[in-house]
Protein backbone atom coordinates (compact mmCIF):
# COMPACT_ATOMS: atom_id res chain seq x y z
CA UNK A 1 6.62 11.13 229.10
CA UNK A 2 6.74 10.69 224.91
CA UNK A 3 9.22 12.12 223.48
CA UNK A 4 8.82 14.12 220.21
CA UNK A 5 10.61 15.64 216.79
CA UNK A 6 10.78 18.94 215.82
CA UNK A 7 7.16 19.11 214.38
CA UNK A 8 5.73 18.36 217.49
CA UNK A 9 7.53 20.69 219.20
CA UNK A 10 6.53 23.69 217.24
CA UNK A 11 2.62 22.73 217.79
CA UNK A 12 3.19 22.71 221.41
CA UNK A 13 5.22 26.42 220.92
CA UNK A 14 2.11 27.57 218.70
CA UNK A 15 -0.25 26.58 221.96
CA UNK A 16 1.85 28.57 224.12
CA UNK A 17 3.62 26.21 225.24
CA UNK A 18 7.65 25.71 226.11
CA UNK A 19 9.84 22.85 225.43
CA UNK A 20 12.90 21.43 225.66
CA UNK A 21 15.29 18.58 224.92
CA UNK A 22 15.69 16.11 226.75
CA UNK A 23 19.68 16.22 226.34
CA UNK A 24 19.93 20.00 227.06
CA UNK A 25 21.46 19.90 230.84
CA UNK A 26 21.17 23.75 231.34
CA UNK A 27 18.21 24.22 234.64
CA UNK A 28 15.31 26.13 233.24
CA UNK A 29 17.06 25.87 229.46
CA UNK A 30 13.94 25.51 226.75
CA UNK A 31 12.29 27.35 223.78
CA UNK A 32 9.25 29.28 222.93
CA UNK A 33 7.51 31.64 221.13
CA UNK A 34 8.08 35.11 221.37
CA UNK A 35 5.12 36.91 220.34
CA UNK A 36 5.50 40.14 217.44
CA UNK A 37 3.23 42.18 220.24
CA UNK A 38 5.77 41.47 223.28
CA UNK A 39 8.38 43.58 221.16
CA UNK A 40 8.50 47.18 222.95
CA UNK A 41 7.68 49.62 220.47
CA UNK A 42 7.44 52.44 222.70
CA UNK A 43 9.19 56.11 223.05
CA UNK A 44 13.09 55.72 222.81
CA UNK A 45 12.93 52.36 221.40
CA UNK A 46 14.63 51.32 218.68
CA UNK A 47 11.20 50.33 217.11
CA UNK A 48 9.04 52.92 217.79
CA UNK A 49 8.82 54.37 214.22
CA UNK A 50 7.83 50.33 213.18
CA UNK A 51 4.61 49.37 213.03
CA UNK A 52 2.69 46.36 214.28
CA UNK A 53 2.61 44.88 210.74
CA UNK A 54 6.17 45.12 210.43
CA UNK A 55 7.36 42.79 213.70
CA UNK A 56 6.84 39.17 213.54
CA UNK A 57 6.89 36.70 216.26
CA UNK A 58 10.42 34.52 216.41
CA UNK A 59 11.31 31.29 218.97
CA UNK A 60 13.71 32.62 221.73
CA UNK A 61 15.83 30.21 223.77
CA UNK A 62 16.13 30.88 227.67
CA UNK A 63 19.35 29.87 228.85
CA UNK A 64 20.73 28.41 231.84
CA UNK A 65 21.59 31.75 232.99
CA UNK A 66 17.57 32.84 232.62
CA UNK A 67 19.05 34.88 229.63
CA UNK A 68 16.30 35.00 226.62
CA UNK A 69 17.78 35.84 222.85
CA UNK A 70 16.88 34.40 219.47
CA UNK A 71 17.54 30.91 218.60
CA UNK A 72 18.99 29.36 215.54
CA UNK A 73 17.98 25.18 215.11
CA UNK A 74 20.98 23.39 214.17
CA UNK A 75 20.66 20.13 212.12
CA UNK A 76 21.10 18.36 215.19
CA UNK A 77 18.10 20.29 216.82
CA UNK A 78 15.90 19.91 213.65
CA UNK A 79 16.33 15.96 213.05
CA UNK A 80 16.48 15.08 217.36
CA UNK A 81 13.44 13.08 218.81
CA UNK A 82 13.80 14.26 221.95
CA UNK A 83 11.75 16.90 222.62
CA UNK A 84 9.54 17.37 225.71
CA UNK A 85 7.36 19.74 227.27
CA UNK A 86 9.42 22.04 229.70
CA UNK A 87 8.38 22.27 233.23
């Protein structure tokens, strides 16, 4: 399998696809896109009075733990060559 920079990586993220690097040791660890429409904008939410237009779509990181949140590249991250698709 190639392995990629960070370009790459966000093409294959913006075709719905997750990836990884190839140094991350964490089972199941990668990145994707979170799409603005899987926010819950519903009754008790803390976005319900938001609109559609106002949420935007953002690249979570699934931990080892199967825990998603928001992730932050470091320099490291944006400069590696190592990126793969995740399995």
């Amino acid at each position: 399998m190639e392995i990629q920079g960070i370009g790459w990586a966000v093409k294959q993220m913006q075709n719905g696809a997750k990836v990884r690097r190839s140094g991350w040791n964490g089972k199941g660890q990668c990145i994707g896109i979170v799409p603005a429409e899987h926010w819950g904008m519903g009754s008790g939410s803390p976005f319900e009075n938001w609109g559609p237009g106002d949420l935007q779509a953002w690249v979570g990181i699934r931990n080892a733990q199967g825990k998603v949140f928001p992730w932050n590249a470091s320099q490291g991250d944006l400069l590696a060559i190592d990126y793969e698709l995740a399995e």
